[in-house]
Protein backbone atom coordinates (compact mmCIF):
# COMPACT_ATOMS: atom_id res chain seq x y z
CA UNK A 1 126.02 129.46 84.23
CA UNK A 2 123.37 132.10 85.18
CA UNK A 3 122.79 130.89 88.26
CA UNK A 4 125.87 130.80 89.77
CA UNK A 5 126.83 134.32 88.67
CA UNK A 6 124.16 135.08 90.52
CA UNK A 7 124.74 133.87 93.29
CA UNK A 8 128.80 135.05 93.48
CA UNK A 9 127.17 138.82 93.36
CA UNK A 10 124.39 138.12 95.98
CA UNK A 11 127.15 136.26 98.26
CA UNK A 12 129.74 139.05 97.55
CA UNK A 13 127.32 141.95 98.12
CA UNK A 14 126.35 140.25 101.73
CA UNK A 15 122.96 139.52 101.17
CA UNK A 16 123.39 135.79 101.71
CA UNK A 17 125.95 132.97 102.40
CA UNK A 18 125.96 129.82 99.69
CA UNK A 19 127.72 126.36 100.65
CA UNK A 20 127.96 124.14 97.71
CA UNK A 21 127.54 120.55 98.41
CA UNK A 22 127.79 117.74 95.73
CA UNK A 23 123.79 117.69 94.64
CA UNK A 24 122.40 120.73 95.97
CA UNK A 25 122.91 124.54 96.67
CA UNK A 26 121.89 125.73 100.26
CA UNK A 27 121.75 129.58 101.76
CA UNK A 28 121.72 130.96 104.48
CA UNK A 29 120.38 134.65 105.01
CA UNK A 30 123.38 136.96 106.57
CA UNK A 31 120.19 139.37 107.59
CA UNK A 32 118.03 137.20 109.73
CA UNK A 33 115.27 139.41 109.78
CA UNK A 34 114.87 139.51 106.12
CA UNK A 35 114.51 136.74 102.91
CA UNK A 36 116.68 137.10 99.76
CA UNK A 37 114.26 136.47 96.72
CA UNK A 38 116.19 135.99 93.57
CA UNK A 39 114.52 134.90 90.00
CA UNK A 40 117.39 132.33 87.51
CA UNK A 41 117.57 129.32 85.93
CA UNK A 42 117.93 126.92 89.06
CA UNK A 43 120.41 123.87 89.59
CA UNK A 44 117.04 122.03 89.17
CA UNK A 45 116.27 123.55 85.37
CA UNK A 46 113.41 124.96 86.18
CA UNK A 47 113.92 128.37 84.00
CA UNK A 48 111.85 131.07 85.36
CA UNK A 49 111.13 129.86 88.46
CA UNK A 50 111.59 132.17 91.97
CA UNK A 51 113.68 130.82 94.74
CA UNK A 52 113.14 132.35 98.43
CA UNK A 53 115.98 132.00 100.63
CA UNK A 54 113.74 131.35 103.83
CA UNK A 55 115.64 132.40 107.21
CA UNK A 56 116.11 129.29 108.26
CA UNK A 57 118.33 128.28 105.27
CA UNK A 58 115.93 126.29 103.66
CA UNK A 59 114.90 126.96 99.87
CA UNK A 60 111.79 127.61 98.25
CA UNK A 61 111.36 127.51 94.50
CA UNK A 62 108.25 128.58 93.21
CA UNK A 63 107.83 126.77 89.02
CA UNK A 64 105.99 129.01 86.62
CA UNK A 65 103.24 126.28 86.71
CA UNK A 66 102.41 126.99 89.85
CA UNK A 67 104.18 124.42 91.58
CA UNK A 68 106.08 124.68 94.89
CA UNK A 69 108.98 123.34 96.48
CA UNK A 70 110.29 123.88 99.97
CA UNK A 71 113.63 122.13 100.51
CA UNK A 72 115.26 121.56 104.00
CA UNK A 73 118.66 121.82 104.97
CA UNK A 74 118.25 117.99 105.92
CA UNK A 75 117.16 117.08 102.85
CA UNK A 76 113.25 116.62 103.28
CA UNK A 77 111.58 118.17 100.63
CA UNK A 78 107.60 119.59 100.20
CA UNK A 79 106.34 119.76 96.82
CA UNK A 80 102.83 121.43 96.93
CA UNK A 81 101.02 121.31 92.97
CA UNK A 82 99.19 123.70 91.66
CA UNK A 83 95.85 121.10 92.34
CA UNK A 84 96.73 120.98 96.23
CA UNK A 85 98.35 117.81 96.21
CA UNK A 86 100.96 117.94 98.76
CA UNK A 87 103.97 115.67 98.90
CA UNK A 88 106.74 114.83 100.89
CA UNK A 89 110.03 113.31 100.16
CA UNK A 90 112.23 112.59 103.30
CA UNK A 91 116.35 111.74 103.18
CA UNK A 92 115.42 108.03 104.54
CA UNK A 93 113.30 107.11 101.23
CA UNK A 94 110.10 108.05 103.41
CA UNK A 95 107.39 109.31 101.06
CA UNK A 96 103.94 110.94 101.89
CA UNK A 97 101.39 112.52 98.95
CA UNK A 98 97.90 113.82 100.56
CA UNK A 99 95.85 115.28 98.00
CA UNK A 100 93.22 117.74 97.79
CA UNK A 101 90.16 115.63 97.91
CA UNK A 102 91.41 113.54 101.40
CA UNK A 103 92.79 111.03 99.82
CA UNK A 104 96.64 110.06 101.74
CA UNK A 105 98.98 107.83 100.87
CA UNK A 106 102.45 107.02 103.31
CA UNK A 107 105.44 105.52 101.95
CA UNK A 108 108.15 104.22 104.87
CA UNK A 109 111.89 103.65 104.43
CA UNK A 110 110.82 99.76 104.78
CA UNK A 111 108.94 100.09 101.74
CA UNK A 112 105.51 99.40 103.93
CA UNK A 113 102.46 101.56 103.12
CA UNK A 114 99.36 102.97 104.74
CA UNK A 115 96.73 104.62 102.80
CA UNK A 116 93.45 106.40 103.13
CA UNK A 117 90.94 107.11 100.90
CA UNK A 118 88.25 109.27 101.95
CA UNK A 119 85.35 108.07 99.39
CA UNK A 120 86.01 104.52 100.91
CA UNK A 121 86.29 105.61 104.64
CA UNK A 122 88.54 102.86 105.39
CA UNK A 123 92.22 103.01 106.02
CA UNK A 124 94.62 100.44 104.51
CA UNK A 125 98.05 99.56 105.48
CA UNK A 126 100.45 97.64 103.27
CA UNK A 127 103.28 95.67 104.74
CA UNK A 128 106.56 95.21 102.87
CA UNK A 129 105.86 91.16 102.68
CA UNK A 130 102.48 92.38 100.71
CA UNK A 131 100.17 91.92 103.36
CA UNK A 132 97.44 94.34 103.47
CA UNK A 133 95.67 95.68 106.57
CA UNK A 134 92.03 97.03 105.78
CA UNK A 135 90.24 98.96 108.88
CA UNK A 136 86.62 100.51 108.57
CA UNK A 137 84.89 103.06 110.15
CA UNK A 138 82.75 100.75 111.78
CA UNK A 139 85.84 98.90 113.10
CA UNK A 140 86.01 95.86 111.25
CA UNK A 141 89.49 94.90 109.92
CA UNK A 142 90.42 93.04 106.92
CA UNK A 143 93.84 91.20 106.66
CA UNK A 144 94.85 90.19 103.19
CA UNK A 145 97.52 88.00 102.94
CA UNK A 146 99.79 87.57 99.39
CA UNK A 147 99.23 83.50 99.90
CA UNK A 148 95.43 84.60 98.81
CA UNK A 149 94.19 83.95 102.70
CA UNK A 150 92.02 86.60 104.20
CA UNK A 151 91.09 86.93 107.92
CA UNK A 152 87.85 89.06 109.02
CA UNK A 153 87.39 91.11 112.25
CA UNK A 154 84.10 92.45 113.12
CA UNK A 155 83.61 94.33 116.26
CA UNK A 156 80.47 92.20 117.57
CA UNK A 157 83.29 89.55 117.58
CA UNK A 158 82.68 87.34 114.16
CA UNK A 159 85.86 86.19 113.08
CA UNK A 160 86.35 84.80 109.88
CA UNK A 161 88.92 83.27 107.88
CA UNK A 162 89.25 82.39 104.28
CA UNK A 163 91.38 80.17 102.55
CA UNK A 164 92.84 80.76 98.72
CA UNK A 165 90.91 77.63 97.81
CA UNK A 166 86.88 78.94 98.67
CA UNK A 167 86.81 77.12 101.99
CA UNK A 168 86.00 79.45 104.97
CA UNK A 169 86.15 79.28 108.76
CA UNK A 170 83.72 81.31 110.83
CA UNK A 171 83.43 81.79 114.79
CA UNK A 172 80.25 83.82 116.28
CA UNK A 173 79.99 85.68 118.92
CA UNK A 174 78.61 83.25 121.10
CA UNK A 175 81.20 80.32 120.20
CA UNK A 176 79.36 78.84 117.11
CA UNK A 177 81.85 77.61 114.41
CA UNK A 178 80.73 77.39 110.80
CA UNK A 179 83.10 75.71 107.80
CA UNK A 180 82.65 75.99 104.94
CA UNK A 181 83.95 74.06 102.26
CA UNK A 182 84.57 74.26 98.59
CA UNK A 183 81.46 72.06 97.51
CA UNK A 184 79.57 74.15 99.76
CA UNK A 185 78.68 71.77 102.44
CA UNK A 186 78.46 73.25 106.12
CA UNK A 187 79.97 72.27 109.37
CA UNK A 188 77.74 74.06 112.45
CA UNK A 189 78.72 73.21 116.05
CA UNK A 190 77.02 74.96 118.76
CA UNK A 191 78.81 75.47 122.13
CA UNK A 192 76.25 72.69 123.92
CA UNK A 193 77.54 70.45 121.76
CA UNK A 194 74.76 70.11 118.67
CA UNK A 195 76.71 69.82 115.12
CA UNK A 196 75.33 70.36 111.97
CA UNK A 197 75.93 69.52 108.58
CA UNK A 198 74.05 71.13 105.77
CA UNK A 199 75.21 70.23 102.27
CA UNK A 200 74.50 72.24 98.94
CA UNK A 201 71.73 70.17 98.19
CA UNK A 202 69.98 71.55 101.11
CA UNK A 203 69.88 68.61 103.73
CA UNK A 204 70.95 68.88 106.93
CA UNK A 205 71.87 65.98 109.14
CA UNK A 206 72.03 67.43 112.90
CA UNK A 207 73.90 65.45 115.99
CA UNK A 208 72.34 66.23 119.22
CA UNK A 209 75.02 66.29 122.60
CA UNK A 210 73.91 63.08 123.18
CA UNK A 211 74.57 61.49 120.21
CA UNK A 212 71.58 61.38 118.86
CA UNK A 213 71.48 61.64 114.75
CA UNK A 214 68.85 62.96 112.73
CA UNK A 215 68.53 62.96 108.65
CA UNK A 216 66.44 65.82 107.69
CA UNK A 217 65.41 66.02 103.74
């Protein structure tokens, strides 16, 4: 093959040293104050492309397309495109792409996510059981859960919880529940005791903290 004819002369006239492992070729410059640039047909297949033998032994193959690849002597590799999308592919699985527009998305070895668009100015995490972690610039943060359950933090306090089947929970800042349930009908206590119901119809019978009841139409 090309390639490694190539290489045999390079390695034989002492401009680098080669180790052949069982997936990949790495070098390692003999000169340290210099790079060995050398143009072939690449273990990858990538015909035409230019591969830099960087000082530190890593290797950088630059793709007629424009394309770049920097790969580690541990294995991580960085794959810039010709757009500016920049990716990175680490030994453990770990994966991270960040594009040109802001846009970032983070892969772990667990298989949990984190990503961040820019136009949405939020970021959102994804755990490997599927639950999804939404925070806002403004600081509120949305848990999704797979079981269709959502839970809502605002930063004045408001907490909020949703069930799959419409019904909702809501606590105020200053103690006041509201539930809500799937016909609609509202459950309002106050923290001196006065509870409220207001049903879809629109009437609302209130108890006062002394046990009062009142019917209003």
């Amino acid at each position: 093959m090309k390639h490694k004819n190539l290489l045999k002369l390079l390695v034989l006239a002492g401009f680098i040293q080669a180790e052949l492992g069982a997936e990949n070729w790495w070098f390692k410059n003999e000169n340290p104050s210099k790079q060995s640039t050398v143009k072939f047909s690449n273990p990858e297949g990538e015909n035409g492309a230019t591969v830099t033998i960087d000082q530190d032994g890593s290797k950088i193959i630059k793709a007629p397309d424009g394309t770049t690849v920097k790969i580690k002597r541990d294995g991580t590799k960085l794959i810039r495109s010709a757009d500016g999308t920049l990716i990175e592919e680490r030994p453990d699985g770990a994966k991270s792409v960040r594009k040109d527009n802001g846009d970032y998305v983070k892969i772990n070895a667990d298989g949990s996510k984190m990503i961040k668009a820019k136009d949405e100015d939020a970021t959102i995490q994804v755990k490997p059981d599927g639950t999804a972690i939404i925070q806002k610039s403004d600081g509120t943060i949305v848990e999704k859960n797979k079981d269709g359950t959502k839970v809502i933090k605002k930063p004045d306090g408001t907490f909020i919880q949703m069930k799959a089947d419409g019904t909702k929970t809501i606590i105020a800042p200053d103690s006041t529940t509201i539930q809500v349930k799937k016909d609609g009908t509202q459950l309002i206590k106050k923290p001196d005791g006065t509870s409220f119901v207001r049903k879809s119809d629109g009437s609302k019978t209130i108890k006062t903290p002394d046990g009062k009841i009142i019917d209003l139409e």
